[in-house]
Protein backbone atom coordinates (compact mmCIF):
# COMPACT_ATOMS: atom_id res chain seq x y z
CA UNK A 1 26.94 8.75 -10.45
CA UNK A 2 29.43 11.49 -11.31
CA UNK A 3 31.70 13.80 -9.25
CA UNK A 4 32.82 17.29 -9.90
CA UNK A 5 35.69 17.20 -8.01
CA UNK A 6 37.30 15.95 -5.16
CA UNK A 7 35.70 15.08 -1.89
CA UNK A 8 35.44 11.99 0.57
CA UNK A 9 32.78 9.91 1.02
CA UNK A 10 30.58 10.95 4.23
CA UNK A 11 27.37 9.97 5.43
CA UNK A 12 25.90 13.47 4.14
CA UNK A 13 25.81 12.67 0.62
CA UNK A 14 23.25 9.94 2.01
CA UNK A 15 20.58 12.90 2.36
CA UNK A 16 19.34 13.29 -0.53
CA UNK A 17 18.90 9.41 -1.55
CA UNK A 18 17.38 8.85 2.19
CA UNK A 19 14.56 12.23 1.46
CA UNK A 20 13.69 10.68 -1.45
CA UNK A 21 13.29 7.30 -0.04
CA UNK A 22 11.50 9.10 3.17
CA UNK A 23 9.27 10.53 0.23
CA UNK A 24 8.52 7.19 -1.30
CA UNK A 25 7.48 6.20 2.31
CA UNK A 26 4.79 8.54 2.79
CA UNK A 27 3.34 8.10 -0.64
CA UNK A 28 3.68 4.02 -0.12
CA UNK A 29 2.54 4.40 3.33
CA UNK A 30 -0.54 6.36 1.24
CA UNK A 31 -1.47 3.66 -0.68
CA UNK A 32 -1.47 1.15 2.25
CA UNK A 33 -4.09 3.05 4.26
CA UNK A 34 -6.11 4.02 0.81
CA UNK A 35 -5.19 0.95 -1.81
CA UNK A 36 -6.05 2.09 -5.07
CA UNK A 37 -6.27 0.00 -8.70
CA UNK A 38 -3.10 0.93 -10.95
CA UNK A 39 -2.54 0.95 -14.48
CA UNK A 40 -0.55 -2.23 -15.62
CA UNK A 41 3.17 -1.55 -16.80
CA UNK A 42 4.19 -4.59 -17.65
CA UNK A 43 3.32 -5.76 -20.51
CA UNK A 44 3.68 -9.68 -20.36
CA UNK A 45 1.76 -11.72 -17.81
CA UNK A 46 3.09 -13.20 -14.98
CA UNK A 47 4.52 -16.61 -16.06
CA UNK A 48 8.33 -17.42 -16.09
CA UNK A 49 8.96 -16.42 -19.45
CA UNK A 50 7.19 -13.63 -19.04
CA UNK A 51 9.06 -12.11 -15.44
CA UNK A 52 12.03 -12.25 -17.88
CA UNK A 53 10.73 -10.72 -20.86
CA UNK A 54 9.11 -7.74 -18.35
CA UNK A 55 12.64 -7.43 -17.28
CA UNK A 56 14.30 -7.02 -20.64
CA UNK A 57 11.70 -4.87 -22.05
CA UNK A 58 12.38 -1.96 -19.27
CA UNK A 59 16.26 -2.38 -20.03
CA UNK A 60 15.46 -2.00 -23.66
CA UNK A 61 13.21 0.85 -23.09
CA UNK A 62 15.93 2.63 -20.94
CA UNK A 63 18.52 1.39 -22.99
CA UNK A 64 16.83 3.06 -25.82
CA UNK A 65 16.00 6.17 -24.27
CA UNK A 66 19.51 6.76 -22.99
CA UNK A 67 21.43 5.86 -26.43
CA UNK A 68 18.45 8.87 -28.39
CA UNK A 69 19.35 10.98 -25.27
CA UNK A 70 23.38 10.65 -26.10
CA UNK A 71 22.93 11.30 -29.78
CA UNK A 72 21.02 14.45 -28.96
CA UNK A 73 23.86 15.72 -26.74
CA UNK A 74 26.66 14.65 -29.64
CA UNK A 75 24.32 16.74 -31.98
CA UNK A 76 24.09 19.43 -29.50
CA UNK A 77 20.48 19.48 -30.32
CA UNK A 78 19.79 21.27 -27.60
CA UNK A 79 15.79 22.49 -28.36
CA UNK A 80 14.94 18.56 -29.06
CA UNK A 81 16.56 17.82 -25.92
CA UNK A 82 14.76 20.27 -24.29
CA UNK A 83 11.34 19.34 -25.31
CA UNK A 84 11.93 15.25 -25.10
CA UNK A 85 12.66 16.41 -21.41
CA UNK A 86 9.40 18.91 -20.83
CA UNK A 87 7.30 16.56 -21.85
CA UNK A 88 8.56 13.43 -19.67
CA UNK A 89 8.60 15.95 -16.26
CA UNK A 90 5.43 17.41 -17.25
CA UNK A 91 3.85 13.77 -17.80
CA UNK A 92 5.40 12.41 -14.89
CA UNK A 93 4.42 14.83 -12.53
CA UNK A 94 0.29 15.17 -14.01
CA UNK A 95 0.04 11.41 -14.13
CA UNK A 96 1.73 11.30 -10.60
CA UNK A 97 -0.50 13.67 -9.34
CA UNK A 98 -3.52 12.66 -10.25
CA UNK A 99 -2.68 8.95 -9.15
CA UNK A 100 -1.86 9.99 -5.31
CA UNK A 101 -4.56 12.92 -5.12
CA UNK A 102 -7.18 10.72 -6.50
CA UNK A 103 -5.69 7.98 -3.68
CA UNK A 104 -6.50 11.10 -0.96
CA UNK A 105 -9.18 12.41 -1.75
CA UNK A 106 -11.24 10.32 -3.97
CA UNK A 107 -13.68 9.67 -0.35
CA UNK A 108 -14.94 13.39 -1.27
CA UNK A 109 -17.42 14.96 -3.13
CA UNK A 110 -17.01 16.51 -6.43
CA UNK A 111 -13.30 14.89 -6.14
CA UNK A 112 -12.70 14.96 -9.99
CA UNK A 113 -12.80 19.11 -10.09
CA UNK A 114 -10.55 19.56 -6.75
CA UNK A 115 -7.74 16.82 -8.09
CA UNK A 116 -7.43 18.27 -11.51
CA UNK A 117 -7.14 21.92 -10.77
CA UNK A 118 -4.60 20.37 -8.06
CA UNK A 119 -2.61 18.30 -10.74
CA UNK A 120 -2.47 20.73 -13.16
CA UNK A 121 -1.07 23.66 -10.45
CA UNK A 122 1.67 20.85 -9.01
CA UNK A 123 2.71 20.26 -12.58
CA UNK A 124 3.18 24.01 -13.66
CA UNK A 125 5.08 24.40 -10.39
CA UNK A 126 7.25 21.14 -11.31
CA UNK A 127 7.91 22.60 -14.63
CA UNK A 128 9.06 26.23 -12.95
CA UNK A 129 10.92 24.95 -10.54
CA UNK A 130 13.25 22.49 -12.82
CA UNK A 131 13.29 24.22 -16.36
CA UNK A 132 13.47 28.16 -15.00
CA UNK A 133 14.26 28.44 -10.99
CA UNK A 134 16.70 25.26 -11.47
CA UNK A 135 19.15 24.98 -8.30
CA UNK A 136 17.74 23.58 -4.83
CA UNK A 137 14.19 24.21 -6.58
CA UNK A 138 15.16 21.88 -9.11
CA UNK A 139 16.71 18.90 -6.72
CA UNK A 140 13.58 19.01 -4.11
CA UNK A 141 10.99 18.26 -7.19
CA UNK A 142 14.14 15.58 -8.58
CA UNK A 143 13.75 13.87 -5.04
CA UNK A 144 10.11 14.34 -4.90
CA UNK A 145 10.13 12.73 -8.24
CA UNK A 146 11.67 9.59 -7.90
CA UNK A 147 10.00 8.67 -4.41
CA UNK A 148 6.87 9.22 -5.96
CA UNK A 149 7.42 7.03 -9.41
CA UNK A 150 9.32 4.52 -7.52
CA UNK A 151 6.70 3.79 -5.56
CA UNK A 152 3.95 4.00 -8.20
CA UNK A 153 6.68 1.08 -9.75
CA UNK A 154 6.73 -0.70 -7.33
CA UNK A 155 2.64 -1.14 -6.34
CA UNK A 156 1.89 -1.64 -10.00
CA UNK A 157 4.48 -4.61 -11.10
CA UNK A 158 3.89 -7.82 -9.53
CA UNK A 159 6.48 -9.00 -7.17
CA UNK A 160 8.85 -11.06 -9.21
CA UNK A 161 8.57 -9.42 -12.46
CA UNK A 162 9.84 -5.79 -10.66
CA UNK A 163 12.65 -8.20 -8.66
CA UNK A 164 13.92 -9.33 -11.70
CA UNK A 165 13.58 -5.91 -13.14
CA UNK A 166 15.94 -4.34 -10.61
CA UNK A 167 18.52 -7.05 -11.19
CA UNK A 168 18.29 -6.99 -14.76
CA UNK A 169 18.97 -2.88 -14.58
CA UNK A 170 21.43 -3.07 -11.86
CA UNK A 171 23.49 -5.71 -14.51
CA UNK A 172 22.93 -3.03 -17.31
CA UNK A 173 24.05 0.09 -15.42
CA UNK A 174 27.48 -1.48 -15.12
CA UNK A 175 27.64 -1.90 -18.80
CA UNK A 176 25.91 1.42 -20.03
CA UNK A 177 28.04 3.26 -17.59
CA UNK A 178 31.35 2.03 -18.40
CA UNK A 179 30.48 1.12 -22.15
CA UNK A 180 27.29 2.35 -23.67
CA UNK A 181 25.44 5.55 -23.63
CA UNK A 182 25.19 6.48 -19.52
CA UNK A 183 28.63 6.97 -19.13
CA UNK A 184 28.77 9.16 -22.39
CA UNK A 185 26.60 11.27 -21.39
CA UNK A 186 27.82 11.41 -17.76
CA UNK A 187 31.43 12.98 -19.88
CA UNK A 188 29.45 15.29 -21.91
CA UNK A 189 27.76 16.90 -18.63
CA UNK A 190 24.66 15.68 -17.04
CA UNK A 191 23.42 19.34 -16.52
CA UNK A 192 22.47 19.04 -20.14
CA UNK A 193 19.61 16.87 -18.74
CA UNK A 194 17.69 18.83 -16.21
CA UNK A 195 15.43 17.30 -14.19
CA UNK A 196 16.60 13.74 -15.37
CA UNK A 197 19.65 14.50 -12.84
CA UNK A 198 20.41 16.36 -9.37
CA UNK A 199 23.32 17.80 -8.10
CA UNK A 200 24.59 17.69 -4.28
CA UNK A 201 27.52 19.50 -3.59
CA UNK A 202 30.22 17.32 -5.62
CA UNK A 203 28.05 14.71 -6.80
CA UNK A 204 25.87 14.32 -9.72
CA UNK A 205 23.12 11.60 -9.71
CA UNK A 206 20.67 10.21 -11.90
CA UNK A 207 16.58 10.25 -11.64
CA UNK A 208 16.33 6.58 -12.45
CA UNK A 209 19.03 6.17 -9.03
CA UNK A 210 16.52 7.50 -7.00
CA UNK A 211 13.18 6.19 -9.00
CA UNK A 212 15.05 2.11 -8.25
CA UNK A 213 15.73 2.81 -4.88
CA UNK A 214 12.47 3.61 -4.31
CA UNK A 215 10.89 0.82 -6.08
CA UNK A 216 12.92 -1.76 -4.18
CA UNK A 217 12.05 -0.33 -1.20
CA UNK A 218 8.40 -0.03 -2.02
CA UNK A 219 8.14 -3.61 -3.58
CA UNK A 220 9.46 -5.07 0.01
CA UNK A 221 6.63 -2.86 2.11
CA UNK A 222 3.69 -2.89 -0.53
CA UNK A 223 3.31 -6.43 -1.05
CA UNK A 224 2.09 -7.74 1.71
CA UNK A 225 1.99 -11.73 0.75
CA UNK A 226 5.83 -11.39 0.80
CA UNK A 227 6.85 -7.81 2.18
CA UNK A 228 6.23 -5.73 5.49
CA UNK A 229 8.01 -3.34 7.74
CA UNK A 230 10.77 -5.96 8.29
CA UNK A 231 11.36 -6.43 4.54
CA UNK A 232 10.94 -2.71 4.10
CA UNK A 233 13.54 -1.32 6.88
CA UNK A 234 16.16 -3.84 5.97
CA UNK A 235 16.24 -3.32 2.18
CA UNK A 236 16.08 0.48 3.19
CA UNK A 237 19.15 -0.01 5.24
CA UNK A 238 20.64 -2.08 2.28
CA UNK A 239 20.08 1.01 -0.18
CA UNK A 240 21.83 3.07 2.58
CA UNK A 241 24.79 1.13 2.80
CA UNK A 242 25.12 0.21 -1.09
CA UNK A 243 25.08 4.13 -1.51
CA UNK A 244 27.93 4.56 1.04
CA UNK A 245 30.22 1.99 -0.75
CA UNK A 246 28.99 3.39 -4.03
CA UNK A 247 30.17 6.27 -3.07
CA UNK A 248 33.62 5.27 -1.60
CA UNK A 249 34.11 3.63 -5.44
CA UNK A 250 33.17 7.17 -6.73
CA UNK A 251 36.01 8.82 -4.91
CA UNK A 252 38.02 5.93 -6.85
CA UNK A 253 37.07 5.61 -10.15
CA UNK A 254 35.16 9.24 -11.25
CA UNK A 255 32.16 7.49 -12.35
CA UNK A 256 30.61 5.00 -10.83
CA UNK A 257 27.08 2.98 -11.75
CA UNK A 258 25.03 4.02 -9.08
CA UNK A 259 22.35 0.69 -9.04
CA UNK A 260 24.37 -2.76 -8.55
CA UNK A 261 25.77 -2.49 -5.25
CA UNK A 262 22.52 -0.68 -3.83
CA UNK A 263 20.49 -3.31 -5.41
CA UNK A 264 22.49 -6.21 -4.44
CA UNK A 265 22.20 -4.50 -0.75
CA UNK A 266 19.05 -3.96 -0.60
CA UNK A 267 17.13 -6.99 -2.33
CA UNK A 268 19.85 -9.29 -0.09
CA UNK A 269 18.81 -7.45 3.43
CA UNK A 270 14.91 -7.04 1.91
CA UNK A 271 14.55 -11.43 1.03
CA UNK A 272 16.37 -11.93 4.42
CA UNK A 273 13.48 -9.78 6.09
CA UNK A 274 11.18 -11.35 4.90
CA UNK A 275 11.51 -14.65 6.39
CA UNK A 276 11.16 -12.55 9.96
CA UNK A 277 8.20 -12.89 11.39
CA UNK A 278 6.41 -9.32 12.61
């Protein structure tokens, strides 16, 4: 997280990371009433070695993507930048569409027609609204965004692989913000990166912010061996709070990694809940 100038940390900067996790609710709360089979994203099976080795390979991946991101800004190769960007939104949001409309509607006839024509209009609007209206067009599809993938995160990796995951990435936000490529970029201007960031009033915040938020919250509700409501509302109100202290920091420091103390928060409250019984 970023600020543009001064302000004080007040429970209205919350709004946007609570919509989005409000929008990760409905689209979990989707997949409760209409489970569906996702795509595997982890690549190594679910044995000790392999929960850690899931973990690292998302922090290399992100690691990766955010150090090729950086040298593109230091280049000011602004058209590559540009197109690396159209094609993860316009990805994101197809894949994401079809996933969820195929979880509502695949009970109906002729299903296949109505969800693509559906996918395909919801991705041309997600591309208009971030790469030409921009503004409050471009923050509502951001927040729409990382509900949606969090959530899609968080029903497809098993339980402790994605735990692990989120304290793996909360451990390498601290370091890529204060001394690798995040908090490079963060100087050179996240604006450079539409639709990979929002901005509310004097803040600046990260997709992946929201997208983790909403897979922690997720992992607690969807899995229902280990998870529920209980889980779910206390590692909400974990994100919550992290956020608020994350945001006191911000006032402090400038920049501030926007994942550990959320994290920490919210898997604490979330394990804790899930030893209530509901």
């Amino acid at each position: 997280m970023t600020k543009k100038e001064e302000f004080e940390a007040e429970p209205v900067y919350l709004l946007p990371i609570f919509a989005s996790l409000m929008v990760g609710l409905g689209f979990a709360y989707l997949l409760l009433l209409r489970p569906v089979g996702t795509p595997p994203v982890t690549p190594f099976p679910e044995t000790p070695s392999g929960q850690f080795s899931n973990a690292l390979y998302f922090v290399v991946i992100i690691a990766i993507a955010a150090t090729i991101f950086y040298i593109l800004i230091k280049w000011k190769s602004r058209r590559m930048i540009s197109f690396l960007v159209g094609f993860a939104m316009t990805a994101a949001s197809m894949l994401l569409s079809l996933f969820y409309l195929y979880a509502l509607f695949s009970s109906f006839a002729n299903w296949e027609i109505y969800i693509t024509v559906a996918s395909i209009i919801i991705t041309v609007f997600v591309d208009l609204a971030v790469f030409k209206l921009g503004g409050t067009a471009r923050n509502i599809v951001v927040i729409f965004l990382g509900g949606a993938l969090g959530v899609f995160l968080g029903g497809s990796i098993p339980i402790v692989s994605a735990l692990l995951i989120l304290s793996f990435l909360a451990v390498y936000d601290v370091i890529a913000v204060y001394k690798g490529p995040v908090g490079k970029i963060a100087d050179s201007g996240l604006d450079q990166l539409k639709g990979l960031s929002f901005s509310f009033r004097e803040i600046q915040m990260g997709l992946g912010d929201l997208v983790f938020y909403s897979m922690l919250c997720s992992v607690m509700l969807l899995n229902t061996d280990f998870g529920g409501w209980a889980p779910y509302l206390l590692s909400l109100a974990g994100v919550l709070v992290g956020s608020f202290l994350t945001f006191i920091m911000l006032k402090k420091k400038g920049i501030f990694p926007g994942l550990p103390i959320p994290i920490f928060f919210g898997l604490t409250l979330g394990l804790l809940g899930s030893f209530i019984p509901v």
